[in-house]
C-alpha atoms as a PDB file:
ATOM      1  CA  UNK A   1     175.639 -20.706 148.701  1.00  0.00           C
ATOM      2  CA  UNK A   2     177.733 -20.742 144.974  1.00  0.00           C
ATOM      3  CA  UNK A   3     174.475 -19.261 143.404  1.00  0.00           C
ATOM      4  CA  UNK A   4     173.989 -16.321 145.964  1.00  0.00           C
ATOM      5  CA  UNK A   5     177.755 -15.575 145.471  1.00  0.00           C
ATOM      6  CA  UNK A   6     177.064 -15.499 141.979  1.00  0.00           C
ATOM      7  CA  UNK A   7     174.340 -13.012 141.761  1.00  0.00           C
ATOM      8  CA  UNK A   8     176.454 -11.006 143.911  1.00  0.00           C
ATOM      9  CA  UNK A   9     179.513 -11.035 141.183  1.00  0.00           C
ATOM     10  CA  UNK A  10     176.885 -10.521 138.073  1.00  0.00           C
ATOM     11  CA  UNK A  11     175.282  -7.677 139.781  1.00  0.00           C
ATOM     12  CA  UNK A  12     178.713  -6.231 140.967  1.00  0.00           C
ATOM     13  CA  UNK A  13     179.818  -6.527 137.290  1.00  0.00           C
ATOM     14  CA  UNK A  14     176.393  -5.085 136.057  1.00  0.00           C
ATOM     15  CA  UNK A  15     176.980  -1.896 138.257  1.00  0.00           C
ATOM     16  CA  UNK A  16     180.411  -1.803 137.037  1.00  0.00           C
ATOM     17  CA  UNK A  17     179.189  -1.444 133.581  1.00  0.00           C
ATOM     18  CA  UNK A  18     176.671   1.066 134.069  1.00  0.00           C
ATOM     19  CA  UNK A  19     179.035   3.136 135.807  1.00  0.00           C
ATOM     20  CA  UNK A  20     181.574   3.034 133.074  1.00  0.00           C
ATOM     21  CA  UNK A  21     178.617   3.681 130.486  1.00  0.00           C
ATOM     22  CA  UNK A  22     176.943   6.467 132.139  1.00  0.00           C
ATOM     23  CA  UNK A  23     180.758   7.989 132.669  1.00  0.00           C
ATOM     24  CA  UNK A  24     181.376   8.104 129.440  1.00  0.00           C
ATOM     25  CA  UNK A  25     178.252   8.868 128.519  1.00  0.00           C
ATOM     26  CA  UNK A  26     177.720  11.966 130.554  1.00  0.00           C
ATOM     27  CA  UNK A  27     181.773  12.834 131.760  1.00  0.00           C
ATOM     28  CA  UNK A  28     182.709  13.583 135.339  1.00  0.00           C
ATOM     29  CA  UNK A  29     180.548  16.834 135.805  1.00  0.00           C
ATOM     30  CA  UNK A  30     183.029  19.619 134.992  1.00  0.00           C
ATOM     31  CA  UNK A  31     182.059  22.804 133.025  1.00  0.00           C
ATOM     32  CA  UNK A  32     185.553  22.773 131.372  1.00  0.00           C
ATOM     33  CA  UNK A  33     187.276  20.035 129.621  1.00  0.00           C
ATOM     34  CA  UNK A  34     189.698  18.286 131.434  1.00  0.00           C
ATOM     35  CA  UNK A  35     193.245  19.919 130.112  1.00  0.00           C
ATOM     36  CA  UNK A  36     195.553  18.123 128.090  1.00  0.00           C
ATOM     37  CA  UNK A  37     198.769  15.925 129.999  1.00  0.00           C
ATOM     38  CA  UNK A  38     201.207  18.648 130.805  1.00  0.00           C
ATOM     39  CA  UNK A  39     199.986  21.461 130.648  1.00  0.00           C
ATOM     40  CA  UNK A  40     198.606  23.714 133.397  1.00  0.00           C
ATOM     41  CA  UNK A  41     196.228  26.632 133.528  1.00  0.00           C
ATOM     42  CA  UNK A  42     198.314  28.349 136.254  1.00  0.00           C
ATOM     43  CA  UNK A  43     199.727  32.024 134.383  1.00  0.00           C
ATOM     44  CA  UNK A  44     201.197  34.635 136.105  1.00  0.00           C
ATOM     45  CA  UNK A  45     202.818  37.239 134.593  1.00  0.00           C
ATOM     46  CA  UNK A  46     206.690  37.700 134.227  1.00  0.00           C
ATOM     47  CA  UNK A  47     206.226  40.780 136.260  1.00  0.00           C
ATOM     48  CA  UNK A  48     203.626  43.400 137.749  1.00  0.00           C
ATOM     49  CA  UNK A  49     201.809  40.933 139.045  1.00  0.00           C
ATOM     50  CA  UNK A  50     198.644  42.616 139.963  1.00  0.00           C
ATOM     51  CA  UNK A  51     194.900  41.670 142.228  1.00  0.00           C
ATOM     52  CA  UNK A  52     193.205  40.645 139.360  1.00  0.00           C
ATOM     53  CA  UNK A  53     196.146  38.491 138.028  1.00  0.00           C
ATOM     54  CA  UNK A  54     196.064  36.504 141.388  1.00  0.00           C
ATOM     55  CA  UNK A  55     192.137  36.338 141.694  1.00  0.00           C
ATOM     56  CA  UNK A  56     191.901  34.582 137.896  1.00  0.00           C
ATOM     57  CA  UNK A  57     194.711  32.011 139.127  1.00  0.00           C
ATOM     58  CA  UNK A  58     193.415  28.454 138.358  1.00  0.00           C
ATOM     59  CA  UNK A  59     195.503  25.452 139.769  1.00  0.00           C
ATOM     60  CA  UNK A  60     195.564  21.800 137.855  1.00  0.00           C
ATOM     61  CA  UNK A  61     193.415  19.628 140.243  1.00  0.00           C
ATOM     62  CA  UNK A  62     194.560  16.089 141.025  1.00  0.00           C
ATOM     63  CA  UNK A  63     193.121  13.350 142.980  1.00  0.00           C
ATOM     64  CA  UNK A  64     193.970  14.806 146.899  1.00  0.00           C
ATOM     65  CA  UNK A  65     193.474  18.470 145.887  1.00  0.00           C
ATOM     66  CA  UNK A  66     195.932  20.836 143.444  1.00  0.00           C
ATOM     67  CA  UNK A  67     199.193  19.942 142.255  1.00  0.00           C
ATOM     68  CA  UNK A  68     201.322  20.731 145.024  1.00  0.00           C
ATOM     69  CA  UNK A  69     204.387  22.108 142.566  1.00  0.00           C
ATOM     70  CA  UNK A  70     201.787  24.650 140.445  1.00  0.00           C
ATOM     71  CA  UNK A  71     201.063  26.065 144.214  1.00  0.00           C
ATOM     72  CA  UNK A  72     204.507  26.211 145.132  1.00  0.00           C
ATOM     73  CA  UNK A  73     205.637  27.747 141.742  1.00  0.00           C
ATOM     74  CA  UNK A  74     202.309  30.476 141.980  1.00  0.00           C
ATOM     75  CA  UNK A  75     203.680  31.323 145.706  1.00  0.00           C
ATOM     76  CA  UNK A  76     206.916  31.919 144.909  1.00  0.00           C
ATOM     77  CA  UNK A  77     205.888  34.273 142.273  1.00  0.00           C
ATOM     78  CA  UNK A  78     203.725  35.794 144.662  1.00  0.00           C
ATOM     79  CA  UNK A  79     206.273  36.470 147.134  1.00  0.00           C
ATOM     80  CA  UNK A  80     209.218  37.673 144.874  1.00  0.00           C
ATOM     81  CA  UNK A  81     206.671  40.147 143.394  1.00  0.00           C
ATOM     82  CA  UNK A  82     206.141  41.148 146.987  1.00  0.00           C
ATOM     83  CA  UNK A  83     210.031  41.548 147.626  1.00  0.00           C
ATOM     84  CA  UNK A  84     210.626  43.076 144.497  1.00  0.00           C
ATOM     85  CA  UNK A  85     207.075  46.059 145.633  1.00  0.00           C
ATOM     86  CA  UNK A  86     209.023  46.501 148.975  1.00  0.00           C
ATOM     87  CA  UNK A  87     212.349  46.707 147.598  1.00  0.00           C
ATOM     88  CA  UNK A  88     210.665  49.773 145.549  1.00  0.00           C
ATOM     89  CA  UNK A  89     208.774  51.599 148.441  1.00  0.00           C
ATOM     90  CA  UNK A  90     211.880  50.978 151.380  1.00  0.00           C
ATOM     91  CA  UNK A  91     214.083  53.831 149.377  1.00  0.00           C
ATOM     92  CA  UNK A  92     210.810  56.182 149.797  1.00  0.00           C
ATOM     93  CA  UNK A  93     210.686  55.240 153.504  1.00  0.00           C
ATOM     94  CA  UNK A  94     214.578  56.344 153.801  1.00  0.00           C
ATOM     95  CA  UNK A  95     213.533  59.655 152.233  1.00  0.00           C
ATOM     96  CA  UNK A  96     210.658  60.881 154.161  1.00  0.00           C
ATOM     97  CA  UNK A  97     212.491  59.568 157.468  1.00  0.00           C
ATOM     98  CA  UNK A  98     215.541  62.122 156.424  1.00  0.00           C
ATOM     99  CA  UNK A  99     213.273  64.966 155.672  1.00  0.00           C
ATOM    100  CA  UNK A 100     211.972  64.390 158.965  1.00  0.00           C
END
């Protein structure tokens, strides 16, 4: 019974190594290096935010998804930009409702 649990450690500790090996070895898969502790890839700009700015967005991935604060940061950009385009057209709305 001590020998067949022993096989079953040196194998588990056989896989272990190959894993590590072959991770190194060949990375995790991504196209992209990893980016540097940090940092973030997540740009908007300070204003004019436009279609194109959102659709390049890239979020910092962590183990359970993105990191929940670069989300929360993008959206809030997002929506002030969306205030600040409304806040611009409401005036307009005033003046074709008084030519009216």
């Amino acid at each position: 019974m001590l020998t067949l649990l022993l096989y079953v450690v040196i194998i588990a500790v056989i896989a272990a190594l190959l894993f590590f090996v072959a991770s190194a070895v060949f990375g995790r898969g991504e196209q992209l290096e990893p980016l540097p502790e940090g940092t973030t890839a997540t740009v908007l700009p300070a204003d004019g935010v436009t279609g194109d700015d959102v659709r390049v967005l890239k979020f910092q991935q962590t183990l359970r998804g993105y990191k929940p604060s670069e989300v929360d940061w993008a959206l809030d950009r997002l929506g002030a930009e969306i205030d600040l385009l409304r806040s611009r057209l409401e005036p307009d709305r005033d003046d074709d409702r008084d030519e009216q």
